[in-house]
Protein backbone atom coordinates (compact mmCIF):
# COMPACT_ATOMS: atom_id res chain seq x y z
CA UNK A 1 113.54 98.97 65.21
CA UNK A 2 113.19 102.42 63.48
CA UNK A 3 114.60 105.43 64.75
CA UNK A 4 111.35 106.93 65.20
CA UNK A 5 110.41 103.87 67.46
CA UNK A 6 113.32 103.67 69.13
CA UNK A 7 113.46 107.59 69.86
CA UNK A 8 109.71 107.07 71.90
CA UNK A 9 110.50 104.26 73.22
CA UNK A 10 113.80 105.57 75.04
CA UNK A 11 111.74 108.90 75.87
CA UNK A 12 109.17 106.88 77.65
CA UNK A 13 111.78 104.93 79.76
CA UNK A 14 112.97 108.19 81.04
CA UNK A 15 109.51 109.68 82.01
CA UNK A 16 108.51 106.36 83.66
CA UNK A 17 111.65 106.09 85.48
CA UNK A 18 114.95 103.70 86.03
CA UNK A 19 115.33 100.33 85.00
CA UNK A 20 115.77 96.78 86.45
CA UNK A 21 119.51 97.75 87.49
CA UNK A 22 118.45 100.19 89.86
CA UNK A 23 115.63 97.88 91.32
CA UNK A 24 118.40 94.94 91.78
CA UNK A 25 120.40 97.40 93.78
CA UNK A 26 117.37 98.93 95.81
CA UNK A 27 117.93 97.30 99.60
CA UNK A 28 113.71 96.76 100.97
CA UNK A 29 113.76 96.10 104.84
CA UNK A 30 111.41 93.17 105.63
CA UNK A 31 110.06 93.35 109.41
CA UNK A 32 110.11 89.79 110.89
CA UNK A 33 109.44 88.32 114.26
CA UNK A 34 110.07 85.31 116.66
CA UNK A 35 107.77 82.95 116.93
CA UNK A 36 106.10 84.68 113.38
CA UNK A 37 106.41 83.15 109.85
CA UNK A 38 106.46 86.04 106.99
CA UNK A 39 105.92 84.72 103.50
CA UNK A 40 107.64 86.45 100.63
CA UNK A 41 105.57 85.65 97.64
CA UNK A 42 107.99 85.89 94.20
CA UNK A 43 107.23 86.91 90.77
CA UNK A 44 108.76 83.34 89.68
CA UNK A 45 109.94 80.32 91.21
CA UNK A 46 112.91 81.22 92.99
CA UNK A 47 116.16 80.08 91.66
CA UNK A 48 118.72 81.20 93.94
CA UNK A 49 118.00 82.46 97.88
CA UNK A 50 120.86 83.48 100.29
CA UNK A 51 120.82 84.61 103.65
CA UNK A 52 123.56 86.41 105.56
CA UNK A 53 123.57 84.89 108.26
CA UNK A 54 122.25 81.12 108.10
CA UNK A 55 122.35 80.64 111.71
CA UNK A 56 119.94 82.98 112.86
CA UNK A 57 117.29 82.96 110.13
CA UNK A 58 114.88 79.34 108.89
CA UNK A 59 114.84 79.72 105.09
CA UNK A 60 112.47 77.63 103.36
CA UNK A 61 111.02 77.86 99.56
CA UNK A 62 108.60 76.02 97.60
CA UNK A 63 107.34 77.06 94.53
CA UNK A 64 106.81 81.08 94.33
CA UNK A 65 106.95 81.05 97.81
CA UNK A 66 109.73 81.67 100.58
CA UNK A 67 109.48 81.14 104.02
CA UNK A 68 111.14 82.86 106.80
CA UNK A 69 111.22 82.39 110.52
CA UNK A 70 113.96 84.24 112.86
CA UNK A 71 115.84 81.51 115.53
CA UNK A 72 116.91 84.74 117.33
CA UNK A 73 115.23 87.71 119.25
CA UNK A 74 117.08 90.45 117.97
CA UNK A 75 119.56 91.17 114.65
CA UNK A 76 119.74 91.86 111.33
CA UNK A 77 120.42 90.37 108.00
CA UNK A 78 120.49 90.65 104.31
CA UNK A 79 119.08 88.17 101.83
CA UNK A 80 119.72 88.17 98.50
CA UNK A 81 116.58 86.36 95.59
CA UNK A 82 116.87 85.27 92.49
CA UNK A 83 113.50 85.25 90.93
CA UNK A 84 113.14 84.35 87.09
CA UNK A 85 115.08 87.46 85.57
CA UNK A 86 114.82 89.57 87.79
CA UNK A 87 116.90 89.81 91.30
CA UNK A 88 116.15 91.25 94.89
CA UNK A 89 118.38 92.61 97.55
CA UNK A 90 116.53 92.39 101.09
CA UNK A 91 117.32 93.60 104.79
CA UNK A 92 115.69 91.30 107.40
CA UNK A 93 114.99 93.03 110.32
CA UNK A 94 113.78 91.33 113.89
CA UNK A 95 111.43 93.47 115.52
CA UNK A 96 108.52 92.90 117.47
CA UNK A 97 105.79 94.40 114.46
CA UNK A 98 106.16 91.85 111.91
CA UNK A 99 105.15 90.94 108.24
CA UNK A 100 103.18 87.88 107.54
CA UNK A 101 103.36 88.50 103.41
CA UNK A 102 105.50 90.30 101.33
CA UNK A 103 105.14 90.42 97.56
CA UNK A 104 108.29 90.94 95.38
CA UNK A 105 107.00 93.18 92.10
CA UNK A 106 109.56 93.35 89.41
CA UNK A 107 110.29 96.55 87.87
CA UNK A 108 108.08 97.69 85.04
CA UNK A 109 110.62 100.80 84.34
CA UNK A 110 111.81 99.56 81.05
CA UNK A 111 108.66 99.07 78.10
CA UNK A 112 109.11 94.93 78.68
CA UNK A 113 105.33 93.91 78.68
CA UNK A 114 104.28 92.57 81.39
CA UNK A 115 100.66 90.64 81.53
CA UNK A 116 99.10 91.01 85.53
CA UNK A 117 99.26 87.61 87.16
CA UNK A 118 101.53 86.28 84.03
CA UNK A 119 105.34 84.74 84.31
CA UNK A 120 107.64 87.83 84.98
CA UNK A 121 105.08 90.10 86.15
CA UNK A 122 103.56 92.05 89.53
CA UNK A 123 101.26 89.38 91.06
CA UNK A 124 97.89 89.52 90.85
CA UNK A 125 96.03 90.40 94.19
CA UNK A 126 93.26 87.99 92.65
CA UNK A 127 94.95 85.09 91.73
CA UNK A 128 93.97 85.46 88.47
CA UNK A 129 95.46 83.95 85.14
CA UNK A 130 97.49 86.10 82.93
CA UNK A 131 96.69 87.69 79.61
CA UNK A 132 98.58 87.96 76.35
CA UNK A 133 100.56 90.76 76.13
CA UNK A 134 101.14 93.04 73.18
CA UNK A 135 103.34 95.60 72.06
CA UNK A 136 102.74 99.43 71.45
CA UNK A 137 102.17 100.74 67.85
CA UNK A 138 104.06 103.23 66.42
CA UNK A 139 101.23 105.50 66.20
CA UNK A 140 100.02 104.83 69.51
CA UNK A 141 104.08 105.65 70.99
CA UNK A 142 104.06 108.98 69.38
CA UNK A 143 100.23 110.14 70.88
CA UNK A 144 101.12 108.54 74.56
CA UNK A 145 104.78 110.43 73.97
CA UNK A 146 102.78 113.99 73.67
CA UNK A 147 100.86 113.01 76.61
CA UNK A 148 103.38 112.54 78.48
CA UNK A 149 104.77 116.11 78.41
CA UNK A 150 101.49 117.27 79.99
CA UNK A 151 99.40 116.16 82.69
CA UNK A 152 96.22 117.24 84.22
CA UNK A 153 97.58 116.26 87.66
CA UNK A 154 94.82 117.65 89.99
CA UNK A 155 91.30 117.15 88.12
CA UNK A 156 90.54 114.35 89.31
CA UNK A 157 92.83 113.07 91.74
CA UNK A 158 92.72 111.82 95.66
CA UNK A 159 94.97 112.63 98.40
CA UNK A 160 95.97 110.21 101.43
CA UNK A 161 98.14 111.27 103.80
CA UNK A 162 100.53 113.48 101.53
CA UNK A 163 100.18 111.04 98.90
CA UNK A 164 98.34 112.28 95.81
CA UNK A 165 96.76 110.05 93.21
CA UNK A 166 95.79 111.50 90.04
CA UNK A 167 94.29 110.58 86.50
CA UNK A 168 96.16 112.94 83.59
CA UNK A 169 95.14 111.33 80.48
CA UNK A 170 92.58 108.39 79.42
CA UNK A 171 92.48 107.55 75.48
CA UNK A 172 91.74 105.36 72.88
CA UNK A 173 93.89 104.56 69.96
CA UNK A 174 91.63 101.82 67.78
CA UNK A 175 91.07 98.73 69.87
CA UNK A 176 93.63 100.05 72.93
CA UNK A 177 92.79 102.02 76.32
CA UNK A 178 95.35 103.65 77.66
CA UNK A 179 95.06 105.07 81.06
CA UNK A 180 98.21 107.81 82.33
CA UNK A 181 98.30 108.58 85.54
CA UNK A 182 100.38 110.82 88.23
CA UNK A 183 101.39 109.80 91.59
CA UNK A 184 102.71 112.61 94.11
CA UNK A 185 104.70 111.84 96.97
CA UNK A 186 104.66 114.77 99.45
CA UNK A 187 105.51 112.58 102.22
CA UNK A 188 108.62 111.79 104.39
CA UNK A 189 108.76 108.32 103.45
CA UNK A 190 108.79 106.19 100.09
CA UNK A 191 105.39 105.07 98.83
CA UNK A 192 105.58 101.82 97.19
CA UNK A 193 102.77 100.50 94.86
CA UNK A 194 101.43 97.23 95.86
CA UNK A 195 98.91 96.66 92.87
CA UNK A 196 96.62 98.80 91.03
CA UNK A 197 92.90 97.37 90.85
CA UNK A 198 90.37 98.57 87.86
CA UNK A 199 86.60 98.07 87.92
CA UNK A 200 83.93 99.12 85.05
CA UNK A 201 80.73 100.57 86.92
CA UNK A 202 77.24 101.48 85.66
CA UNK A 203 74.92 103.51 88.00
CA UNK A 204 71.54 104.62 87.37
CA UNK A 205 70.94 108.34 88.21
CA UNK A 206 68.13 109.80 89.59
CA UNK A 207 66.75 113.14 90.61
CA UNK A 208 65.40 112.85 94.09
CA UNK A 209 67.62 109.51 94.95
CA UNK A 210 71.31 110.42 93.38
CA UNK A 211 72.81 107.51 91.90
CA UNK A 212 72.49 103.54 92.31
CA UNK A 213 74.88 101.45 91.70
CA UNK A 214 73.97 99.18 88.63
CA UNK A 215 76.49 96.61 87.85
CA UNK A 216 80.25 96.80 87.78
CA UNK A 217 83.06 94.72 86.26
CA UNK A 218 86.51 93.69 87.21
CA UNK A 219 88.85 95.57 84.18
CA UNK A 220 92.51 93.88 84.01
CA UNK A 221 95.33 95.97 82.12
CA UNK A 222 96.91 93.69 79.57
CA UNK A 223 100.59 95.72 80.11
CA UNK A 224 101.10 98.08 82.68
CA UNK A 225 104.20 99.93 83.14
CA UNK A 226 105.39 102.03 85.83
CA UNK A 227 108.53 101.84 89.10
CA UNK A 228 106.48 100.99 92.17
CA UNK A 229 108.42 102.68 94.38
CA UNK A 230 108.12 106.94 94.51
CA UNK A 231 110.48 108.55 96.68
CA UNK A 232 109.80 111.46 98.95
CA UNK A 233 108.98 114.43 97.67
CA UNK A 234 108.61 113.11 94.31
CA UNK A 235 106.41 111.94 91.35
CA UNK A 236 105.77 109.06 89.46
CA UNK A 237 103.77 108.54 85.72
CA UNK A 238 102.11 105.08 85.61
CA UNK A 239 100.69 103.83 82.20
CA UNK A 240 98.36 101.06 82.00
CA UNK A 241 97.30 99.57 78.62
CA UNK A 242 93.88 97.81 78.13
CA UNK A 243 92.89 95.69 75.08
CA UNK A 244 88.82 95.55 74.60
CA UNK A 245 87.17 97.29 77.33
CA UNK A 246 83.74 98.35 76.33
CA UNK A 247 84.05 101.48 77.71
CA UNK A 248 82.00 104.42 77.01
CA UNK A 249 80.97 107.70 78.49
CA UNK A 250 78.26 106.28 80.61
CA UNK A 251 80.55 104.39 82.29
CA UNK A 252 82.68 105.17 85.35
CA UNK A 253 85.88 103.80 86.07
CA UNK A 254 86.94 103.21 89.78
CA UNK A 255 90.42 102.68 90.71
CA UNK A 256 91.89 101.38 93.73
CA UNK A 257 95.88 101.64 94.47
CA UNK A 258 96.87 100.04 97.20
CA UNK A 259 100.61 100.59 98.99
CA UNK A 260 102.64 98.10 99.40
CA UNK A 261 102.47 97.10 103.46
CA UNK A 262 101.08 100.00 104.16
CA UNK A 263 97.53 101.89 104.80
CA UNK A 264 97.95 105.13 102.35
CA UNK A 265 95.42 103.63 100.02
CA UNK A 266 94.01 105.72 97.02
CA UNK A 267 90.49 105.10 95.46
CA UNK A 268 88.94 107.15 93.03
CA UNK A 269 86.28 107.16 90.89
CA UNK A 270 86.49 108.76 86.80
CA UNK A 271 83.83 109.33 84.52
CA UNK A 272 83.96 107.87 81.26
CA UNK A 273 82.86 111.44 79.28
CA UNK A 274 86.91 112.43 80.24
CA UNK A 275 87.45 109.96 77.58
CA UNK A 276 90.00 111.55 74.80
């Protein structure tokens, strides 16, 4: 790797955020309950699952899947995953508002490509198969690295409950789409990103009846890379990376991010003409 590659790529690991270590060292509480079984769904077959304490938790696993029921009414445990490369440090928690899923994303801090729905990546809410990934270019590193140092953070953007979703930078370099966005936490409490969900829409506009929805299509980044979880009071740069997209300035993008158990979900809707 050049130095001019290797210069970009380090300065987008610092605007994106910390690495894997951090995430392996990040405790997540997961809420379960008597008489409840909460399903942790893992980015990989798990090869390595440890509980605290063994006789108050039922730990069961079968392919990407754990399976946890409490034998107790009240207490607290960790549990410790080891999911393909990545690893997870969790707090079980018995109280009476459980989980029934919880899906483990890996971190997508570092520039690793990861393909939605593919081995090593954030599962996809669809089920769907995984694309190849690819790498950025040089050329592409250094435009996305300008971008980065400025945002458009409230242009078009959505706000839910203190949280504050926002749309900086769309472009195309040759055959790629690259889509920057901001997330603001102005909340108390950590926002984690579930997934992110992209769909191409045509409408038909009219005078006297606004606009009609035409057709839309279901748009699936082929590397996306961001750290899920945004503190309080803080802010977070997502990038998403799309190979052939047909997209044009008659189109609109809508975008969906959904927390991670939780209700502060952010939809929005783009027009194509931002297009840089």
């Amino acid at each position: 790797m050049n130095r001019f590659t290797f210069n970009s790529v380090f300065f987008l690991i610092i605007l994106l955020g910390v690495g894997s270590a951090a995430f392996a060292q990040r405790e997540r509480v997961v809420r379960v309950a008597p008489g409840f079984a909460t399903v942790i769904v893992c980015p990989a077959p798990p090869e390595l699952v440890t509980v605290g304490n063994m006789d108050a938790f039922s730990v069961q696993s079968a392919g990407n899947y754990i399976l946890i029921k409490p034998l107790v009414n009240r207490g607290t445990t960790n549990m410790f995953i080891k999911s393909g490369p990545e690893s997870f440090n969790l707090l079980l928690n018995i109280t009476d508002n459980p989980e029934l899923e919880v899906r483990l994303v890996p971190p997508a801090g570092s520039l690793t490509p990861q393909a939605p729905g593919g081995e090593g990546s954030a599962p996809n809410p669809d089920g769907g198969s995984g694309t190849k990934s690819s790498t950025i270019s040089p050329q592409a590193m250094s435009i996305l690295s300008e971008r980065f140092k400025a945002n458009n953070r409230y242009t078009y953007s959505v706000n839910n409950s203190n949280i504050t979703f926002a749309v900086d930078h769309m472009k195309q370099i040759k055959d790629k789409f690259f889509l920057l966005v901001t997330i603001v936490n102005d909340s108390n409490i950590p926002y984690d990103v579930g997934y992110v969900r992209f769909k191409l829409v045509d409408y038909k506009r009219n005078f006297l009846f606004g606009k009609k929805k035409l057709k839309e299509m279901e748009m699936e980044p082929s590397n996306v890379y961001y750290n899920p979880r945004i503190p309080p009071h803080s802010s977070g740069r997502l990038l998403f990376v799309f190979d052939k997209h047909g997209f044009s300035e008659q189109n609109t993008l809508s975008i969906k991010c959904s927390e991670e158990n939780g209700r502060r979900d952010l939809e929005i809707e783009v027009p194509g003409s931002i297009m840089e």
